[in-house]
N, C-alpha and C. Protein backbone atom coordinates (compact mmCIF):
# COMPACT_ATOMS: atom_id res chain seq x y z
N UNK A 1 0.82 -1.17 0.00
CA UNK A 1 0.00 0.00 0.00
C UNK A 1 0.88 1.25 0.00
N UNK A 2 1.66 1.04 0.71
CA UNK A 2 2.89 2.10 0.72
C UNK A 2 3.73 2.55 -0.70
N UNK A 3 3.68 1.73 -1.32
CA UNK A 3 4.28 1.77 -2.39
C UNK A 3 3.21 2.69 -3.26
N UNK A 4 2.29 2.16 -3.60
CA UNK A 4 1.48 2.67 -4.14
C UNK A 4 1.19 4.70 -4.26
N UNK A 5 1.41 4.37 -2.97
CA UNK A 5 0.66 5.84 -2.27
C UNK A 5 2.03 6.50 -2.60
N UNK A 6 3.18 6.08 -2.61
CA UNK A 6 4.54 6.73 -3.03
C UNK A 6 4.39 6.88 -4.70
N UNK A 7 4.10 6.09 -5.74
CA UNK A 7 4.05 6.07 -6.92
C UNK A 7 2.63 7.36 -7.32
N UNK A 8 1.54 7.22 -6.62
CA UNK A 8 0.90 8.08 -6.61
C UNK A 8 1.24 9.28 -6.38
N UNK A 9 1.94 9.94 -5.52
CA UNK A 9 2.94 10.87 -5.03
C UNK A 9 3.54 11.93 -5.99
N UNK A 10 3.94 11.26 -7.00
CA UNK A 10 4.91 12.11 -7.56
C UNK A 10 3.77 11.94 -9.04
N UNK A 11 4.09 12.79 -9.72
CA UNK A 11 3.99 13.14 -11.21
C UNK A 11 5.12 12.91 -11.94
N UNK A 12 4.94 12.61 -13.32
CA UNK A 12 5.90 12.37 -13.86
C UNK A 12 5.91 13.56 -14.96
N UNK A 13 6.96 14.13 -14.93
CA UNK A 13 7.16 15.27 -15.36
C UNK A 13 7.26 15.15 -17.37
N UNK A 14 6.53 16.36 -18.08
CA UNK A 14 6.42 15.69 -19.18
C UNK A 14 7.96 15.43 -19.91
N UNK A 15 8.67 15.87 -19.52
CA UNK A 15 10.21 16.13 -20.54
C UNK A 15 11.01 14.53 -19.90
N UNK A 16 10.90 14.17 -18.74
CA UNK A 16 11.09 12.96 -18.26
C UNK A 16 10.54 12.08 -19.28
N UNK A 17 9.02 11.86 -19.47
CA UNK A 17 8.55 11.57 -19.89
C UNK A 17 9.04 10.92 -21.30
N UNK A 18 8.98 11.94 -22.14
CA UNK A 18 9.60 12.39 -23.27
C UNK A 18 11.16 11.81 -23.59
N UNK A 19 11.71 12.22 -22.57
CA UNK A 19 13.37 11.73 -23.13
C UNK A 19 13.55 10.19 -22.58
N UNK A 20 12.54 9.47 -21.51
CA UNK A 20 12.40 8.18 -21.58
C UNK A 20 11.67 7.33 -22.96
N UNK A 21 10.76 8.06 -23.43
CA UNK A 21 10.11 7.39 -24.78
C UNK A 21 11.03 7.69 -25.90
N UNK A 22 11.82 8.97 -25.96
CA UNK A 22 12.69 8.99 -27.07
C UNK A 22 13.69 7.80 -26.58
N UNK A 23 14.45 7.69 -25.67
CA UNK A 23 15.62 6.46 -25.14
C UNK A 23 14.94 5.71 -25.89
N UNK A 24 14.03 5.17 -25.44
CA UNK A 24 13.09 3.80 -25.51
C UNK A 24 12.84 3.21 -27.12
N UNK A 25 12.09 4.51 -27.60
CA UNK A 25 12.13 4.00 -29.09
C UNK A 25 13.79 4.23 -29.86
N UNK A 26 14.66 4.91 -29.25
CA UNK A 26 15.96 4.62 -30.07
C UNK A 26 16.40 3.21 -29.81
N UNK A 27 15.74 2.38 -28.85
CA UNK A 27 16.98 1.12 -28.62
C UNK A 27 16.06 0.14 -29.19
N UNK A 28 14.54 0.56 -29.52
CA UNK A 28 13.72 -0.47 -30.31
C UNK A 28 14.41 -0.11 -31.74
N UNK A 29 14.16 0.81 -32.08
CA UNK A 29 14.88 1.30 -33.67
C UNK A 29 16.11 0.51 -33.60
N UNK A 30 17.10 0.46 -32.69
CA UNK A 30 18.52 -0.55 -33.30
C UNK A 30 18.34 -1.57 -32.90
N UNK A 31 17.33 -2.34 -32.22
CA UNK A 31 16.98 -3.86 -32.15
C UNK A 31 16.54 -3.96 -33.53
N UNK A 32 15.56 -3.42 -33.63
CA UNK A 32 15.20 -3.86 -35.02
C UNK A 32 15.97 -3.88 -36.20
N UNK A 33 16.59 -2.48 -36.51
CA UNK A 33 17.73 -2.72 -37.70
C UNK A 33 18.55 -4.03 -37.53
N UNK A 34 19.08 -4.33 -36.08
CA UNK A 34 20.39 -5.61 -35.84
C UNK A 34 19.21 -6.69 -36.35
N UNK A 35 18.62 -6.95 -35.69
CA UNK A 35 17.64 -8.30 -36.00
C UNK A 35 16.90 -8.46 -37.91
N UNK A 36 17.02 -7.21 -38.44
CA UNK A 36 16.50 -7.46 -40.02
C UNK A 36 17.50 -7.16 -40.87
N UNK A 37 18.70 -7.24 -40.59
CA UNK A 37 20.00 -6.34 -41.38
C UNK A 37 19.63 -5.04 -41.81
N UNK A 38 19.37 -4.21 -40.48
CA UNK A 38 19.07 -2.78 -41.42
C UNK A 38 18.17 -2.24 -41.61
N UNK A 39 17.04 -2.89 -42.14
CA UNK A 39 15.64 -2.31 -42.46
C UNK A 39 14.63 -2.36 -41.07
N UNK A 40 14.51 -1.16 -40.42
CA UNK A 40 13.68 -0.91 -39.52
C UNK A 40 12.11 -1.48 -39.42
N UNK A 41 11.93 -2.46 -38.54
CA UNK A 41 10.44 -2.62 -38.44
C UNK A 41 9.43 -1.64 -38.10
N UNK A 42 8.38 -1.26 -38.54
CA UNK A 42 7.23 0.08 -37.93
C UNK A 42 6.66 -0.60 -36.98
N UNK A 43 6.67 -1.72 -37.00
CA UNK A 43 5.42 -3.12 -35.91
C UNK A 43 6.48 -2.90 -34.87
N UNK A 44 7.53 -2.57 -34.89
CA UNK A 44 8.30 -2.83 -33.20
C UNK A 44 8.30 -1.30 -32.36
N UNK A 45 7.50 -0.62 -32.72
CA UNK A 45 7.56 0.52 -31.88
C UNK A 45 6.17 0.33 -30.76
N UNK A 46 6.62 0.35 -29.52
CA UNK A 46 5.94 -0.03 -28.50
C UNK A 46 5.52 0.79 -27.89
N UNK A 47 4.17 1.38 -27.22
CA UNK A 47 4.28 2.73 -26.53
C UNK A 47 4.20 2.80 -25.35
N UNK A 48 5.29 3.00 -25.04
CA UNK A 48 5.87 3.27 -23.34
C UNK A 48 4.81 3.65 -22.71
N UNK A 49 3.80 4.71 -22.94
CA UNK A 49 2.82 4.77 -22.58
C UNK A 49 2.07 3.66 -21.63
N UNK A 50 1.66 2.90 -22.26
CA UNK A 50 1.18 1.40 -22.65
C UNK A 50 1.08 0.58 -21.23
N UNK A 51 2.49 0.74 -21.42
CA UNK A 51 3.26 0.19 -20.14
C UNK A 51 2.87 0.69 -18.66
N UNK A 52 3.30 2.13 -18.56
CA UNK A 52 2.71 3.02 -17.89
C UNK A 52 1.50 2.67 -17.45
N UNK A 53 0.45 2.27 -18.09
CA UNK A 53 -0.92 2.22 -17.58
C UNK A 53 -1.30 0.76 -17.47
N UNK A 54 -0.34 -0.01 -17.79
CA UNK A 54 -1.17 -1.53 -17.47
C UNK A 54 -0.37 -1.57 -16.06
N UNK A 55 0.68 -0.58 -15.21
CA UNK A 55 1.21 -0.72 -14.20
C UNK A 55 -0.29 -0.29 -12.90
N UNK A 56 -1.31 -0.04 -13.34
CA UNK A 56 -2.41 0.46 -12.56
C UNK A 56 -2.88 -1.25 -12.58
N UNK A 57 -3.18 -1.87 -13.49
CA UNK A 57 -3.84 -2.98 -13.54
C UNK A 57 -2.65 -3.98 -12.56
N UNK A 58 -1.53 -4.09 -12.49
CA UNK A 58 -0.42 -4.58 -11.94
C UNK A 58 -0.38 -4.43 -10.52
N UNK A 59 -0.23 -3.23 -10.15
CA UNK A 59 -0.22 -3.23 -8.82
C UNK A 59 -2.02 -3.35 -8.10
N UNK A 60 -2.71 -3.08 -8.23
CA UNK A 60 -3.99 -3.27 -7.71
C UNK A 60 -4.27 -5.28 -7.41
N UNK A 61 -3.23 -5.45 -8.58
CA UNK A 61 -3.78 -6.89 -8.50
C UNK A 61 -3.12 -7.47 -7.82
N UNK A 62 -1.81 -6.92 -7.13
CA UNK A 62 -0.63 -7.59 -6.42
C UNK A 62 -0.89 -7.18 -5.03
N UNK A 63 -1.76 -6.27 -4.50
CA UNK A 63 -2.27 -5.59 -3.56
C UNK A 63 -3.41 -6.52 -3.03
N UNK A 64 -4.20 -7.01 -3.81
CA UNK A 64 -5.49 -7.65 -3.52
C UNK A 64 -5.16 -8.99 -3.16
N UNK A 65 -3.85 -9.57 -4.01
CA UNK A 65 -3.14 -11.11 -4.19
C UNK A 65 -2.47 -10.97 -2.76
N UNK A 66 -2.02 -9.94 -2.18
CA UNK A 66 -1.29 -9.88 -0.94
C UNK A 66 -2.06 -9.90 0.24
N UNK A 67 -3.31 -8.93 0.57
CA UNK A 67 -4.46 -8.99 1.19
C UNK A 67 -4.94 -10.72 1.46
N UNK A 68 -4.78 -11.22 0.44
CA UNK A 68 -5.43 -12.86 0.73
C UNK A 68 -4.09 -13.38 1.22
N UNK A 69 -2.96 -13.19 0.91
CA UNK A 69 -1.55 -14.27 1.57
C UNK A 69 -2.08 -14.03 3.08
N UNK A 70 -2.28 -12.49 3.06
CA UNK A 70 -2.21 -12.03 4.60
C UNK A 70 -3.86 -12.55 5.46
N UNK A 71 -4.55 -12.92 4.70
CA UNK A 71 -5.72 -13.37 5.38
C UNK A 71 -5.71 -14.95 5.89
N UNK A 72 -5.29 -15.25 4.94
CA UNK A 72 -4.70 -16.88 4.65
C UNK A 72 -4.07 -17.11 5.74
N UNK A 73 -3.12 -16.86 6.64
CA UNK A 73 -2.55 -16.73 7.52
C UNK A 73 -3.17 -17.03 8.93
N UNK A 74 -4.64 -16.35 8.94
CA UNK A 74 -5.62 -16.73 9.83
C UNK A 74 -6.67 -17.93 9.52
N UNK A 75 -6.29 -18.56 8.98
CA UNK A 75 -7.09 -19.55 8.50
C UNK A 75 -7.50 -20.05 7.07
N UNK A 76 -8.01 -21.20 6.62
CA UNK A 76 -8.44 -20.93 5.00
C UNK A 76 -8.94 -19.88 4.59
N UNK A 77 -9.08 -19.65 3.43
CA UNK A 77 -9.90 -18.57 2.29
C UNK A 77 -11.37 -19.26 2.59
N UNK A 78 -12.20 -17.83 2.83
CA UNK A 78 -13.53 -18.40 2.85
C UNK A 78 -14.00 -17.01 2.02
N UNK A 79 -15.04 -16.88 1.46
CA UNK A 79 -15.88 -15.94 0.66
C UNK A 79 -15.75 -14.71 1.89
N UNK A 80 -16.05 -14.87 2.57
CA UNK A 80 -15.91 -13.47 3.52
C UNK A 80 -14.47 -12.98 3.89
N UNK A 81 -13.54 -13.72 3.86
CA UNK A 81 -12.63 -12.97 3.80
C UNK A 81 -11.91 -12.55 1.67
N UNK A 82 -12.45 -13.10 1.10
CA UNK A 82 -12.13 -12.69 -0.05
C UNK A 82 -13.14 -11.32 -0.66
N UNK A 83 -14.02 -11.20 -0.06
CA UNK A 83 -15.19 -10.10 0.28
C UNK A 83 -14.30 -9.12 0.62
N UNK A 84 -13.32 -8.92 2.25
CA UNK A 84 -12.99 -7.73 2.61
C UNK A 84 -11.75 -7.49 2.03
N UNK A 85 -10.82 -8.46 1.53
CA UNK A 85 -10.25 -8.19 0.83
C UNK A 85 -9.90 -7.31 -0.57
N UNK A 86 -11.64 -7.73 -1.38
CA UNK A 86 -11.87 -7.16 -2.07
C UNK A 86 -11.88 -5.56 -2.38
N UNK A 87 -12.72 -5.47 -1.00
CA UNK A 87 -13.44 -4.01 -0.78
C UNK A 87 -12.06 -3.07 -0.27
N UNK A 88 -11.61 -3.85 0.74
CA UNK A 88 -10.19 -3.01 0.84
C UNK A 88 -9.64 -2.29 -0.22
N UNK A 89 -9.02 -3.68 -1.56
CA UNK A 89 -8.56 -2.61 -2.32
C UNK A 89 -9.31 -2.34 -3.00
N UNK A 90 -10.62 -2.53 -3.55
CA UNK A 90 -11.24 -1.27 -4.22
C UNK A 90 -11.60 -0.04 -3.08
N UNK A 91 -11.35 0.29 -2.25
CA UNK A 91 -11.79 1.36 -1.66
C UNK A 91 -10.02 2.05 -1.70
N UNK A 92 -9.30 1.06 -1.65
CA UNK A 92 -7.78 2.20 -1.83
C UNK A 92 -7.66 2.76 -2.71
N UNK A 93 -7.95 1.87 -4.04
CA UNK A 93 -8.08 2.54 -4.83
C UNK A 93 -9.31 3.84 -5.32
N UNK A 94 -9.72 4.11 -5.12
CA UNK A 94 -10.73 4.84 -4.92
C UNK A 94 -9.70 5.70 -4.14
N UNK A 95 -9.37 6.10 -2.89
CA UNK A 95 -8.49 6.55 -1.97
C UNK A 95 -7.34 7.17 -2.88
N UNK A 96 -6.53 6.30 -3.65
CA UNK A 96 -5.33 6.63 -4.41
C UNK A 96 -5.99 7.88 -5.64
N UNK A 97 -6.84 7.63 -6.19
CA UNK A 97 -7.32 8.72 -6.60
C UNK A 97 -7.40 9.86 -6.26
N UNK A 98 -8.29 9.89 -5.45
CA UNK A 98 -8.45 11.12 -4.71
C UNK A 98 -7.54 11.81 -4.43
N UNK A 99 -6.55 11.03 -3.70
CA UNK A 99 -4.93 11.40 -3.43
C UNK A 99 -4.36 11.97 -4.58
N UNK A 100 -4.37 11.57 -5.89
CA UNK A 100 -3.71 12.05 -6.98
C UNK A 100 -4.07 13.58 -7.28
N UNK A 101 -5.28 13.64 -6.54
CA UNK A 101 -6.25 15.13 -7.39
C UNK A 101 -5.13 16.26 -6.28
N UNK A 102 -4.98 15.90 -5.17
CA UNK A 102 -3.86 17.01 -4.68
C UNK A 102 -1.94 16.77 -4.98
N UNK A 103 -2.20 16.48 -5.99
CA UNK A 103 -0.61 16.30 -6.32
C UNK A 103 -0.44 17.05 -8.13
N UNK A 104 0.43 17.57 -8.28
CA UNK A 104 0.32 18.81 -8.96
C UNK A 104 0.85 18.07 -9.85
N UNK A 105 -0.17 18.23 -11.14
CA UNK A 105 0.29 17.36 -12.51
C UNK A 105 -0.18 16.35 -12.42
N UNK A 106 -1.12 15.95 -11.58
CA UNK A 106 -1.96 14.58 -11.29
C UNK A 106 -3.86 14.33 -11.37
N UNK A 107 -4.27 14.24 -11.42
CA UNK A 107 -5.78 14.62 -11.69
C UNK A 107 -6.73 12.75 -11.23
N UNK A 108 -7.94 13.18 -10.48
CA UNK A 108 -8.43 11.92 -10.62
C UNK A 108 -9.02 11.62 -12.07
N UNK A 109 -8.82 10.34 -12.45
CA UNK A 109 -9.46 9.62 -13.91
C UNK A 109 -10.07 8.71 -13.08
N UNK A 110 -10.95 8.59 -13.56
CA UNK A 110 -12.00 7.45 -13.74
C UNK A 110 -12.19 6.00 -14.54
N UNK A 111 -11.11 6.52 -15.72
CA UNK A 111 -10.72 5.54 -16.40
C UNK A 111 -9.38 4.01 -15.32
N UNK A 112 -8.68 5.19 -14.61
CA UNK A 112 -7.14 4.81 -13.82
C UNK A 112 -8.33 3.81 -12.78
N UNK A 113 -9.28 4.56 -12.29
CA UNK A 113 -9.80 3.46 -11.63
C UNK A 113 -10.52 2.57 -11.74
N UNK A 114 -11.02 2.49 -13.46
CA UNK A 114 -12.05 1.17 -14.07
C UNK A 114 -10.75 -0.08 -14.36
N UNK A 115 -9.40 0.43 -14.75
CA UNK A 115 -7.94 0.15 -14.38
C UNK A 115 -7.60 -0.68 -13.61
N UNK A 116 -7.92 0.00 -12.32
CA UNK A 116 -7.60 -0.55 -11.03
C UNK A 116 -8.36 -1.45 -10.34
N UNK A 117 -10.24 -1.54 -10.64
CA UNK A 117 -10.87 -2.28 -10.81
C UNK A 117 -10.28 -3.97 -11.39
N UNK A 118 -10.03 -3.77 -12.40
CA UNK A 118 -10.27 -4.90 -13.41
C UNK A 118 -8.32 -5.88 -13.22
N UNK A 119 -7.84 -5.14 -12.39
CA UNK A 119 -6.62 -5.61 -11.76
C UNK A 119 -7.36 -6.06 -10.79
N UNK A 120 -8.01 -5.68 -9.82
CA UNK A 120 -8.59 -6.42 -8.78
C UNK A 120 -9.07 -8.00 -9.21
N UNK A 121 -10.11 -7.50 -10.27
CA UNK A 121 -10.82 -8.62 -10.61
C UNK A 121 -10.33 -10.16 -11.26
N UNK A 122 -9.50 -9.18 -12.21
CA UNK A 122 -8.52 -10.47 -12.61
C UNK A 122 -7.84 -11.17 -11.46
N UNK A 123 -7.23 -10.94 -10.61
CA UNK A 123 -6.68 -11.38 -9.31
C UNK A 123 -7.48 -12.04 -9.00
N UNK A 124 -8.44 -11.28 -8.18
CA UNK A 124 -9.48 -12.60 -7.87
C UNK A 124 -9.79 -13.39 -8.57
N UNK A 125 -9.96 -13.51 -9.57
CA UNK A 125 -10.51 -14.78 -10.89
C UNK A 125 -9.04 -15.65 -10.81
N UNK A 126 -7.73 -15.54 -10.89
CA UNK A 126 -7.01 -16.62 -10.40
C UNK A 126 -6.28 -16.68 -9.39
N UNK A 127 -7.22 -16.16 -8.56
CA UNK A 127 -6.60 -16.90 -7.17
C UNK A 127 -7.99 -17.88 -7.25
N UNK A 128 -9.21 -17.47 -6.81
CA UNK A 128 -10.24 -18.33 -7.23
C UNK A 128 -10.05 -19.57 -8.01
N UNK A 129 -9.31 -19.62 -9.19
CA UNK A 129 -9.72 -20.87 -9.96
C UNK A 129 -8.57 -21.37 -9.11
N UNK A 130 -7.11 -21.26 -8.63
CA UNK A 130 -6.26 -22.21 -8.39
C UNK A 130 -6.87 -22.41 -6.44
N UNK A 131 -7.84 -21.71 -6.10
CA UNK A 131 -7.92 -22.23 -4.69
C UNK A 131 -8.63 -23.17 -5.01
N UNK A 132 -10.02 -23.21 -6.19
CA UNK A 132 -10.85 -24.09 -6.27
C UNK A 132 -10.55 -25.21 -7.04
N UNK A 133 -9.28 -24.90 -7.75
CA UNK A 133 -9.08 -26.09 -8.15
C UNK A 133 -8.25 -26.92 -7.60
N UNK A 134 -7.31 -26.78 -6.39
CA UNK A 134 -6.99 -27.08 -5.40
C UNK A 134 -7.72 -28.09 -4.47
N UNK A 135 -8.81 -27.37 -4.18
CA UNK A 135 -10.19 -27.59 -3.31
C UNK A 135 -10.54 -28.96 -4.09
N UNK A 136 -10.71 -28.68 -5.37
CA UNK A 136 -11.34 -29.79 -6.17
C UNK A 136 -10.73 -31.45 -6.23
N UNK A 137 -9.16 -31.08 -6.71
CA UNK A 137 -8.15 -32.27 -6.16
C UNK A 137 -8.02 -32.55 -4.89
N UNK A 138 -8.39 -31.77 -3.91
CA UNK A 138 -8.58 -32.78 -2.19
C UNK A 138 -10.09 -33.40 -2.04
N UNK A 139 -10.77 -32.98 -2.82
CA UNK A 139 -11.83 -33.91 -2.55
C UNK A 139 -11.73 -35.04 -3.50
N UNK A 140 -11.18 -34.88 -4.57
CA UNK A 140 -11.27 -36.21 -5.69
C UNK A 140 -10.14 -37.39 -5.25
N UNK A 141 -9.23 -36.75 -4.15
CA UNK A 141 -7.76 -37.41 -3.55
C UNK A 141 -8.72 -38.54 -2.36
N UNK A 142 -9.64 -37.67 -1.65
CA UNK A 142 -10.58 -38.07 -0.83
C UNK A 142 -11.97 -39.08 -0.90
N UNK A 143 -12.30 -38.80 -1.81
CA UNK A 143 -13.05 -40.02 -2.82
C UNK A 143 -12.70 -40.92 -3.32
N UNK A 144 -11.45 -40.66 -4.04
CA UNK A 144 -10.51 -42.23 -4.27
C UNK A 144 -10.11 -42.54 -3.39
N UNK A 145 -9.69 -42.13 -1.85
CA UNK A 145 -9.61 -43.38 -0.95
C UNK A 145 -10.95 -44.04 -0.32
N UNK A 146 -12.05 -43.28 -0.30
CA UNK A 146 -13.43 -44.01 0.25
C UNK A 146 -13.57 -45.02 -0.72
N UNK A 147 -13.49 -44.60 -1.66
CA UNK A 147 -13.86 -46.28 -2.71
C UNK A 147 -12.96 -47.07 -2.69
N UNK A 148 -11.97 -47.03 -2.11
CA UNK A 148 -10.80 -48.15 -1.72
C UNK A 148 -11.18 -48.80 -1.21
């Protein structure tokens, strides 16, 4: 959470910005010439951008994935604790927003948090399938010994 609220923190200044995407596409431009003898690919220009914003979907989901290690701890995963887990980080996030609107060069989006949403969600969708499918092999481990 800390992290977060630190990355939220700062703005990234546009000329930063800028002379990281120029770096960035100069070392795609000479990957590509080395790898085709020369002739520059247009398909290998990547937009840093890109990156930038699937890091909203990234951390929300590593936040929510951590929330359950840390629940887990007190016992199995049951729906109610994957419930407050949930709500936790969607309400930080929600929180991290807000936070952004007083940081200069930062603004709340709505989009950053449909973002931060759908990092949640994905998380939950596989932690879910590998708890339940987990769940599923101790009972089928458990059934093949009753019919023994």
């Amino acid at each position: 959470m800390m992290f977060i609220w630190f990355q939220s923190s700062h703005a990234i200044p546009q000329q930063l910005l800028d002379i990281h995407l120029f770096a960035f596409n100069i070392s795609l431009a000479q990957t590509a010439m080395a790898s085709t003898n020369g002739a520059a690919d247009p398909n290998m220009d990547i937009n840093f951008g890109l990156v930038l914003e699937a890091a909203h979907l990234m951390e929300f989901a590593i936040l929510y994935a951590l929330l359950i290690i840390a629940s887990s701890t007190l016992g199995p995963l049951t729906f109610r604790k994957e419930f407050v887990a949930i709500m936790i980080a969607i309400l930080y996030a929600f929180m991290d927003e807000i936070h952004q609107s007083f940081v200069p060069g930062r603004s709340i989006s709505s989009v950053n948090l449909i973002k931060d949403y759908i990092g949640i969600f994905v998380a939950w969708l596989l932690i879910r399938q590998k708890f339940t499918h987990r769940k599923n092999q101790n009972r089928n481990r458990k059934m093949g010994k009753n019919l023994s």
